[in-house]
PDB file of N, CA and C in Angstrom:
ATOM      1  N   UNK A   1      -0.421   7.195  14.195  1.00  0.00           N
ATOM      2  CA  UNK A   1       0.105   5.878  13.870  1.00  0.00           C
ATOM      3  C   UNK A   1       1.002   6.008  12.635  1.00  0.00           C
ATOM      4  N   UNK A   2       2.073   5.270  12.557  1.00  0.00           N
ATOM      5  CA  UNK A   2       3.003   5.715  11.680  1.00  0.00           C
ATOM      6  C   UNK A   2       2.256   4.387  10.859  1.00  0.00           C
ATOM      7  N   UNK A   3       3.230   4.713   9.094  1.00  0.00           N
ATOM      8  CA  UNK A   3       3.030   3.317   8.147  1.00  0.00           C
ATOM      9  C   UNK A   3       3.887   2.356   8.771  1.00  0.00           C
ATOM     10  N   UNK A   4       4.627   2.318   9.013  1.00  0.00           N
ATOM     11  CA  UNK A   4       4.995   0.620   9.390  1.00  0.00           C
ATOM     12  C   UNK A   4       4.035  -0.208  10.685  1.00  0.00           C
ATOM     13  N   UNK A   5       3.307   0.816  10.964  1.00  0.00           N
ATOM     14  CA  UNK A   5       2.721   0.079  12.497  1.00  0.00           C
ATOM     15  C   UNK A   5       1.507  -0.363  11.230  1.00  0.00           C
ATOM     16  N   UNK A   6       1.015   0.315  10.503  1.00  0.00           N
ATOM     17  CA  UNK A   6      -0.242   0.440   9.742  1.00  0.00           C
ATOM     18  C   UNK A   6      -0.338  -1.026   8.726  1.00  0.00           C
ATOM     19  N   UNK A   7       1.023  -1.167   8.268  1.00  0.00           N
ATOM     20  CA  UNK A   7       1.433  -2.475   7.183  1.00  0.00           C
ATOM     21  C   UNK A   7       2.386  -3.355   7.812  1.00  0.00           C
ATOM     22  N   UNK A   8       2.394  -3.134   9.345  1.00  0.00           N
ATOM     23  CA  UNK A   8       3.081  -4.516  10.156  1.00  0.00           C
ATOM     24  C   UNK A   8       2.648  -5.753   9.738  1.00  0.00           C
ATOM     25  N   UNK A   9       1.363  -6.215   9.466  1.00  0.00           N
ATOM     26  CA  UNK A   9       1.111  -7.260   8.901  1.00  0.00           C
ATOM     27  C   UNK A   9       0.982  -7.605   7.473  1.00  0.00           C
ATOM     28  N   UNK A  10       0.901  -9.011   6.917  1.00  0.00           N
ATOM     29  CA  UNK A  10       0.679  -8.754   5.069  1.00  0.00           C
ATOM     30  C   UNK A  10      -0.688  -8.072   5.268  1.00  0.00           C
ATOM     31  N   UNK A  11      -0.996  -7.400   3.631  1.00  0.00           N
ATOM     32  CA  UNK A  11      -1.722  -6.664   3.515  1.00  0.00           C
ATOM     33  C   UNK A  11      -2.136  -7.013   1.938  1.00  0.00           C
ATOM     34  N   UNK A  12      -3.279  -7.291   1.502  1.00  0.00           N
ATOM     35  CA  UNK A  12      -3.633  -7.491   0.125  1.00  0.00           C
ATOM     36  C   UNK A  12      -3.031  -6.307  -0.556  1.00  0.00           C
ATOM     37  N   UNK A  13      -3.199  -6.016  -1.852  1.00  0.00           N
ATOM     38  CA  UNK A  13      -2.851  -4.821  -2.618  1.00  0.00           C
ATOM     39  C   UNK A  13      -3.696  -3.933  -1.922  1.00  0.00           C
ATOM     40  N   UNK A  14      -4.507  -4.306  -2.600  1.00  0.00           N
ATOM     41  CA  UNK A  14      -5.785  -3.211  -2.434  1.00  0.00           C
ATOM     42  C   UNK A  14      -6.017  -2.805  -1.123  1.00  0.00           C
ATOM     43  N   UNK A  15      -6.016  -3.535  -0.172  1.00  0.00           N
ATOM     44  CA  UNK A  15      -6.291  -2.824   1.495  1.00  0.00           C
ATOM     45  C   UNK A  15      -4.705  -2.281   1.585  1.00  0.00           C
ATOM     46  N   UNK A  16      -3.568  -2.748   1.172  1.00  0.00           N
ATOM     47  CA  UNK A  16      -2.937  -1.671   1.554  1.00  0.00           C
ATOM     48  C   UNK A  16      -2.756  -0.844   0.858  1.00  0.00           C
ATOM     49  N   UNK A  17      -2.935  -0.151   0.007  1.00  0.00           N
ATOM     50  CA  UNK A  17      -3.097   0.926  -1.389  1.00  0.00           C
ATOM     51  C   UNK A  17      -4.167   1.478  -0.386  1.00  0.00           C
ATOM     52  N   UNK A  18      -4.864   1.372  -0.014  1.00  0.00           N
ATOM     53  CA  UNK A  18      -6.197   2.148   0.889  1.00  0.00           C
ATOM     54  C   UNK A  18      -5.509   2.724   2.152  1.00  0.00           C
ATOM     55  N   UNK A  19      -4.773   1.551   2.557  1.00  0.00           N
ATOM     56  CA  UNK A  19      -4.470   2.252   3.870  1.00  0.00           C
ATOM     57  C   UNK A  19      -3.108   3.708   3.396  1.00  0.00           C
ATOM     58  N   UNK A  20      -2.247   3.344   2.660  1.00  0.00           N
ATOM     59  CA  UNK A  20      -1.380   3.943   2.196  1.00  0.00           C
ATOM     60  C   UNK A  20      -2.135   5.177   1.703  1.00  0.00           C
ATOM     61  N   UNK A  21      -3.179   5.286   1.188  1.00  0.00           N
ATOM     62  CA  UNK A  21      -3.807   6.453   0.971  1.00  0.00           C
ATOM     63  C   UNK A  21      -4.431   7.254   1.758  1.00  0.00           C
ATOM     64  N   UNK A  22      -5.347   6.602   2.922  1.00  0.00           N
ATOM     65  CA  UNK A  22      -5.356   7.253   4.299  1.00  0.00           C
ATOM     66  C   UNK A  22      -3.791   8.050   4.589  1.00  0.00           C
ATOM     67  N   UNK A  23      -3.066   7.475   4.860  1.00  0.00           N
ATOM     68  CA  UNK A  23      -2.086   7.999   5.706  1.00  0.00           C
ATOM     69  C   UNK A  23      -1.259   9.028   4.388  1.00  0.00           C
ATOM     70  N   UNK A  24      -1.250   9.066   3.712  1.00  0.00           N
ATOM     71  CA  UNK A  24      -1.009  10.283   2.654  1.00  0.00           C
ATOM     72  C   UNK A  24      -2.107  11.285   2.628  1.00  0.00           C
ATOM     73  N   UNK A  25      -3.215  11.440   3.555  1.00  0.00           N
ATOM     74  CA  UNK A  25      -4.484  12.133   3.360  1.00  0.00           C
ATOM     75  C   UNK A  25      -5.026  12.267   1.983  1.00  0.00           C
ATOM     76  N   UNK A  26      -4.888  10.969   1.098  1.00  0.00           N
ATOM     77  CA  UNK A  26      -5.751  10.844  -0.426  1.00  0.00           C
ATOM     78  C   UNK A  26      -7.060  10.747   0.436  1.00  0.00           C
ATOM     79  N   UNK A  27      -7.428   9.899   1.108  1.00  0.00           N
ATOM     80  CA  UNK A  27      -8.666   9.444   1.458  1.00  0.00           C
ATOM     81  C   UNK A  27      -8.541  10.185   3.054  1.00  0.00           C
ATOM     82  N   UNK A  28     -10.177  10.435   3.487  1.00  0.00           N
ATOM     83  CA  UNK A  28     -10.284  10.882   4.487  1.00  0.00           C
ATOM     84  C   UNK A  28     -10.178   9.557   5.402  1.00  0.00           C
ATOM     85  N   UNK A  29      -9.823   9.970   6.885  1.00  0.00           N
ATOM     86  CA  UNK A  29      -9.431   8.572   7.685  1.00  0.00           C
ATOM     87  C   UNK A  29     -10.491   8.093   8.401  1.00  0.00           C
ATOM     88  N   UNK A  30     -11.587   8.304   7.919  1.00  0.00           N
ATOM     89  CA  UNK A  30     -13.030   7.882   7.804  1.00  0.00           C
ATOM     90  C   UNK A  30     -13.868   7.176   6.839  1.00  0.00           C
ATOM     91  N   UNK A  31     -12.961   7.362   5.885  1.00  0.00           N
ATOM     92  CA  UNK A  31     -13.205   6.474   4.378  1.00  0.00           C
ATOM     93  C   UNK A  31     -13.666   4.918   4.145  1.00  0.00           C
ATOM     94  N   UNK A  32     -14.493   5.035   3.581  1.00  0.00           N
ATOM     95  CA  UNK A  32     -14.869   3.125   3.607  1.00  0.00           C
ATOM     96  C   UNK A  32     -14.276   2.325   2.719  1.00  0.00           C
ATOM     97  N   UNK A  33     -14.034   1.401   3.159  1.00  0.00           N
ATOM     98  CA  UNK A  33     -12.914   0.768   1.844  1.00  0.00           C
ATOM     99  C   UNK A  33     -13.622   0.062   0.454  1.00  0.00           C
ATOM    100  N   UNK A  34     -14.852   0.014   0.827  1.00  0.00           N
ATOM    101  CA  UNK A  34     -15.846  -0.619   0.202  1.00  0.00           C
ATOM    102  C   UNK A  34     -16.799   0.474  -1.122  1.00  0.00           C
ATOM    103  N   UNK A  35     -16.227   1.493  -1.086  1.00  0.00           N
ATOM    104  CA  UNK A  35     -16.585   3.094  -1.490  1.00  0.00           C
ATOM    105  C   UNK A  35     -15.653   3.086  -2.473  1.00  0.00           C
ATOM    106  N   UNK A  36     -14.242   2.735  -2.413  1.00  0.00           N
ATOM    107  CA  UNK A  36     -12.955   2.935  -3.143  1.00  0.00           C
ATOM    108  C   UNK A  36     -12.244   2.028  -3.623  1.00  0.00           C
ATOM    109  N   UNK A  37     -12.889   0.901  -3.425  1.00  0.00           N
ATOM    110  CA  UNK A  37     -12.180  -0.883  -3.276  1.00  0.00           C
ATOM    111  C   UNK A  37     -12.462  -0.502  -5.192  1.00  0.00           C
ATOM    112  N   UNK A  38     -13.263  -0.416  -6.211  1.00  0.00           N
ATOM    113  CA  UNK A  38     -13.451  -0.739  -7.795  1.00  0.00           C
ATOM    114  C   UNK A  38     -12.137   0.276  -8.416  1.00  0.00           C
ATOM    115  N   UNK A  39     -11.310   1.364  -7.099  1.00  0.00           N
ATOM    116  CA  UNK A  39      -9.836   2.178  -8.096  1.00  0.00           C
ATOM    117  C   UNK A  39      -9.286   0.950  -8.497  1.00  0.00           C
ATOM    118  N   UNK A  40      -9.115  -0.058  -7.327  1.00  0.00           N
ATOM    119  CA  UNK A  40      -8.117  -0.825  -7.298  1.00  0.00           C
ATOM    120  C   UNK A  40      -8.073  -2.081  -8.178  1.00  0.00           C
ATOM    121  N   UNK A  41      -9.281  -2.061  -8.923  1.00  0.00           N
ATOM    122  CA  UNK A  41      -9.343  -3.709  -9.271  1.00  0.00           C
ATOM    123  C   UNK A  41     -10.091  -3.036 -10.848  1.00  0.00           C
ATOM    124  N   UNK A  42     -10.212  -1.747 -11.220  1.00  0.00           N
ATOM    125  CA  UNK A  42     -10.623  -1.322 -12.188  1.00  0.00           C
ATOM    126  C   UNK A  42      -9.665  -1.021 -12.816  1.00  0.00           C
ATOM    127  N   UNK A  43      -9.710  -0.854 -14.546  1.00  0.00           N
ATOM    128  CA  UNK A  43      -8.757   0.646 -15.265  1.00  0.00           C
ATOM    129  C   UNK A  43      -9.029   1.626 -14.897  1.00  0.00           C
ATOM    130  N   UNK A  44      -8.490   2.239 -15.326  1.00  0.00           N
ATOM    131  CA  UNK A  44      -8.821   3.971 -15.473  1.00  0.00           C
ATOM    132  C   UNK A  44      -9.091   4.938 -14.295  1.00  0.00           C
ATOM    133  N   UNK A  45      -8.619   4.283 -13.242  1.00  0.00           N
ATOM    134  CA  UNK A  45      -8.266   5.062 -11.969  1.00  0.00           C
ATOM    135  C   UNK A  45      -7.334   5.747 -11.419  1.00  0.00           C
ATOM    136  N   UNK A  46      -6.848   6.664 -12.087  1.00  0.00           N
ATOM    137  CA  UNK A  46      -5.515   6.863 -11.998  1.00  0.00           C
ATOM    138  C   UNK A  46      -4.579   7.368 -10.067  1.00  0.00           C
ATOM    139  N   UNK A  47      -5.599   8.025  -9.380  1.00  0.00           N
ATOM    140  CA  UNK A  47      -4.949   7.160  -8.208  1.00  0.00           C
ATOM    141  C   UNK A  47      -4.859   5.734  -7.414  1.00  0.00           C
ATOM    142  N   UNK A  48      -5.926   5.051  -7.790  1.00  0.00           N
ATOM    143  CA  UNK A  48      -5.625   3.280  -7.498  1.00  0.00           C
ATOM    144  C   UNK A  48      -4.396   3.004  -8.261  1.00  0.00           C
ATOM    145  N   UNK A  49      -4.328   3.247  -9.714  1.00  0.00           N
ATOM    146  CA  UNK A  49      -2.793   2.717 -10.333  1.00  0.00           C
ATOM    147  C   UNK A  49      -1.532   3.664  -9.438  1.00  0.00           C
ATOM    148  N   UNK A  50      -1.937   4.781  -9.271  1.00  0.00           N
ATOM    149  CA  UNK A  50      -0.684   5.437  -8.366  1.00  0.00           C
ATOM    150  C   UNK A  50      -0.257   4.376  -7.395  1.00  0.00           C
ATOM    151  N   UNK A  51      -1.233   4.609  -6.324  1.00  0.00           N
ATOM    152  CA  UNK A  51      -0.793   3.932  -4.848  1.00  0.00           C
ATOM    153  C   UNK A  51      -0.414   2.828  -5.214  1.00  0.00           C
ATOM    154  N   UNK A  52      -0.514   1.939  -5.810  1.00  0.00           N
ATOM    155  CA  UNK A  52      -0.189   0.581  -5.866  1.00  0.00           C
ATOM    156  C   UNK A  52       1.405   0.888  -6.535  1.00  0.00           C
ATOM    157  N   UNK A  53       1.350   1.583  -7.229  1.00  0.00           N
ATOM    158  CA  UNK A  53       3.274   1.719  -7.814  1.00  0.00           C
ATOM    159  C   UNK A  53       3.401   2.792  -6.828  1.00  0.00           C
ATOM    160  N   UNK A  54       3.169   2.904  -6.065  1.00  0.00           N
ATOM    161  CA  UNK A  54       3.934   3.711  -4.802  1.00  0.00           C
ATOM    162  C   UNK A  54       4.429   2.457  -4.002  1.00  0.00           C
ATOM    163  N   UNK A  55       3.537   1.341  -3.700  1.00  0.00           N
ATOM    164  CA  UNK A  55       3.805   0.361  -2.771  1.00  0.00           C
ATOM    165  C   UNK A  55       5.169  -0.774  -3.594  1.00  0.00           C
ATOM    166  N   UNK A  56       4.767  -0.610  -5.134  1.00  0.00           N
ATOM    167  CA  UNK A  56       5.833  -1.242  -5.966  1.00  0.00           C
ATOM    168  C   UNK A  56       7.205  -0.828  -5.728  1.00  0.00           C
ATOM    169  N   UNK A  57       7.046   0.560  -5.545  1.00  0.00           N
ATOM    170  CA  UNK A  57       8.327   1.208  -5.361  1.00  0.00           C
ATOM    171  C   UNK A  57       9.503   1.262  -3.782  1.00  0.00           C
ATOM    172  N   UNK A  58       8.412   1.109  -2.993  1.00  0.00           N
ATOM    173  CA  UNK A  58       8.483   1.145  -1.686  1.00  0.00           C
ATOM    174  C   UNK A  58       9.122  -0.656  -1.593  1.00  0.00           C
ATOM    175  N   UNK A  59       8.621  -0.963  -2.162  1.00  0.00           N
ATOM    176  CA  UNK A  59       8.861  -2.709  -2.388  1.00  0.00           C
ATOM    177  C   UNK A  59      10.488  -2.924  -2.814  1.00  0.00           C
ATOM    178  N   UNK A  60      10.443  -2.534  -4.133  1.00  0.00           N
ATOM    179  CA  UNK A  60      12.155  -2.576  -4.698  1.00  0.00           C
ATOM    180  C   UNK A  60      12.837  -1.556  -3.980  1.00  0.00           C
ATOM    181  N   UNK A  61      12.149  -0.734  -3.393  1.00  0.00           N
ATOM    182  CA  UNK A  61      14.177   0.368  -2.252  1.00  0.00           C
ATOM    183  C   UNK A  61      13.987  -0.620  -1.012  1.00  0.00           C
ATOM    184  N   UNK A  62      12.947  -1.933  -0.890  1.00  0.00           N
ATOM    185  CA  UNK A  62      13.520  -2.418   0.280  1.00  0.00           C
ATOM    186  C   UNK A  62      12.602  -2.231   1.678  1.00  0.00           C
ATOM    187  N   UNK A  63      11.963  -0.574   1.534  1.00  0.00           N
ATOM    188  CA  UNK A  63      10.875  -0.750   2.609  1.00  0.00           C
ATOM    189  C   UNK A  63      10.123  -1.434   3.006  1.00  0.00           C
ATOM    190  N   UNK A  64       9.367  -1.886   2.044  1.00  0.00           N
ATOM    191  CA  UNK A  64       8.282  -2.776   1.572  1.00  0.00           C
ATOM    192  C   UNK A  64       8.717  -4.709   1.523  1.00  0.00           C
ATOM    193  N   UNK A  65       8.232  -5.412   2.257  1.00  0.00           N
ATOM    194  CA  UNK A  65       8.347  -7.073   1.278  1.00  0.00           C
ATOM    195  C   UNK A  65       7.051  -6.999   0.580  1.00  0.00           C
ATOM    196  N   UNK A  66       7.205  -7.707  -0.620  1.00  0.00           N
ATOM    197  CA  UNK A  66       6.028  -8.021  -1.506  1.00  0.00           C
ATOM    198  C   UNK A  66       5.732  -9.680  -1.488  1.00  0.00           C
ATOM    199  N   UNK A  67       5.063  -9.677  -1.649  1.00  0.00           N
ATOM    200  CA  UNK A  67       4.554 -11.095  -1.624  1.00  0.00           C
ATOM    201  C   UNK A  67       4.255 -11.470  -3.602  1.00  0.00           C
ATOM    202  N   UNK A  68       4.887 -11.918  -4.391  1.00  0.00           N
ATOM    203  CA  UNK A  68       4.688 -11.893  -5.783  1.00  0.00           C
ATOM    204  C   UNK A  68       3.626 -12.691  -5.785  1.00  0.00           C
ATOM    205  N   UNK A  69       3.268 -14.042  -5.774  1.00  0.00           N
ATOM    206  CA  UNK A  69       2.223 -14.603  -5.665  1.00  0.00           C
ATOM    207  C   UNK A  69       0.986 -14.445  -5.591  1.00  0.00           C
ATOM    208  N   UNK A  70       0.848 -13.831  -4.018  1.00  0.00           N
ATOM    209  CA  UNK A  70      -0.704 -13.173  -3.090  1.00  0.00           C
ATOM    210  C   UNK A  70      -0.692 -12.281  -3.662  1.00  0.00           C
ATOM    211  N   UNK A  71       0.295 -11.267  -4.348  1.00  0.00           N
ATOM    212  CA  UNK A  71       0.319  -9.954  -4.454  1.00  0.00           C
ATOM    213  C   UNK A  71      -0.220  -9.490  -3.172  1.00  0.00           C
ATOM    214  N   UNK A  72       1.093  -8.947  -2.520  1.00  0.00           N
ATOM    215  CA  UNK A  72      -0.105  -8.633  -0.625  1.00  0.00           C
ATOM    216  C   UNK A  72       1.917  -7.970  -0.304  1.00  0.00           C
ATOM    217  N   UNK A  73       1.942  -6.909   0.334  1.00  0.00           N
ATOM    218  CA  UNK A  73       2.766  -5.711   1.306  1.00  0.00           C
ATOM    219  C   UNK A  73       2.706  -6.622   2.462  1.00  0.00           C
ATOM    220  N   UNK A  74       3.881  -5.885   2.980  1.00  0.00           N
ATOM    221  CA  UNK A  74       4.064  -5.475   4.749  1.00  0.00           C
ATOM    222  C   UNK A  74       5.578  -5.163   4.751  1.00  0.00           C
ATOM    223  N   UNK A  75       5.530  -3.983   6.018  1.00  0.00           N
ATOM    224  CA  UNK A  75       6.814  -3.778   6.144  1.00  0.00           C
ATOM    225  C   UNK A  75       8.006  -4.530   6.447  1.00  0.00           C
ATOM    226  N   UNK A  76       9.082  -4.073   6.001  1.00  0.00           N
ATOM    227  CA  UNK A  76      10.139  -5.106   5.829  1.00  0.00           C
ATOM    228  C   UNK A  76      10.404  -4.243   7.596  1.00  0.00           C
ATOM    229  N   UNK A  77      10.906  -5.696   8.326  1.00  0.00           N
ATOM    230  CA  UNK A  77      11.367  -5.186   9.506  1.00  0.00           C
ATOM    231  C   UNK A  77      12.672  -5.159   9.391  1.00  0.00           C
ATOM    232  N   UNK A  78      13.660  -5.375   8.479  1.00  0.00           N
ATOM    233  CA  UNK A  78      14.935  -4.720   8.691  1.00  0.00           C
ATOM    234  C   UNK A  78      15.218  -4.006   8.124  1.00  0.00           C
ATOM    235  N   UNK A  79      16.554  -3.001   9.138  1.00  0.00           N
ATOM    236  CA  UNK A  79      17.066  -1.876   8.127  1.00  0.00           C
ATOM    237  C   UNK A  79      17.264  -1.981   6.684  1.00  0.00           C
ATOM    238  N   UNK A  80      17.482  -0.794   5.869  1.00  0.00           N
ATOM    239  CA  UNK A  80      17.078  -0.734   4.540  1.00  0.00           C
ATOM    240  C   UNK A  80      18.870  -0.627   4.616  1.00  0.00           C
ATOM    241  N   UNK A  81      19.359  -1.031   3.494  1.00  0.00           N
ATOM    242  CA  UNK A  81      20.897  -0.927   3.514  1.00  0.00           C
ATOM    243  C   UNK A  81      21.104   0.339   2.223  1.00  0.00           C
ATOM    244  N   UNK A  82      21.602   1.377   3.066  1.00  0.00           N
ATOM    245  CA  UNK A  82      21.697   2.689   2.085  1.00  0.00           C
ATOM    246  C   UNK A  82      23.163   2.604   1.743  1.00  0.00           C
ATOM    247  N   UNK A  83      23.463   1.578   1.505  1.00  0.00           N
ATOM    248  CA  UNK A  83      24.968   1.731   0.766  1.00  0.00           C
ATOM    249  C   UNK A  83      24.496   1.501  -0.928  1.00  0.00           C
TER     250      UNK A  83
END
């Protein structure tokens, strides 16, 4: 399954920072989200703060829509304009 099929829908931070980490093999794809859910909502986790500015980043080149509000992902379904 590719990431855009994975973040087709919105996605909280945190479940998608999880899923985004599955599919980077951070987490095994057996992983409970409920095991790893305190990176995301704690300090001092330094891959929960990663993935989430991975999804920040993925957000501003355009891959990504962010939701500022919900704070919540999903893939942007249109092309990314590489001009």
């Amino acid at each position: 399954m590719e990431l855009k099929d994975v973040l087709a829908d919105w996605r909280d931070y945190d479940d998608a920072a999880f899923r985004l980490g599955i599919f980077l093999g951070v987490f095994p794809p057996d992983q409970k989200f409920n095991w790893v859910k305190p990176m995301f909502w704690q300090d001092g986790y330094p891959v929960g703060d990663m993935l989430v500015d991975i999804l920040d980043r993925m957000a501003e080149a355009g891959v990504l829509l962010k939701d500022e509000e919900d704070v919540r992902y999903k893939w942007n379904p249109a092309p990314i304009d590489l001009s």
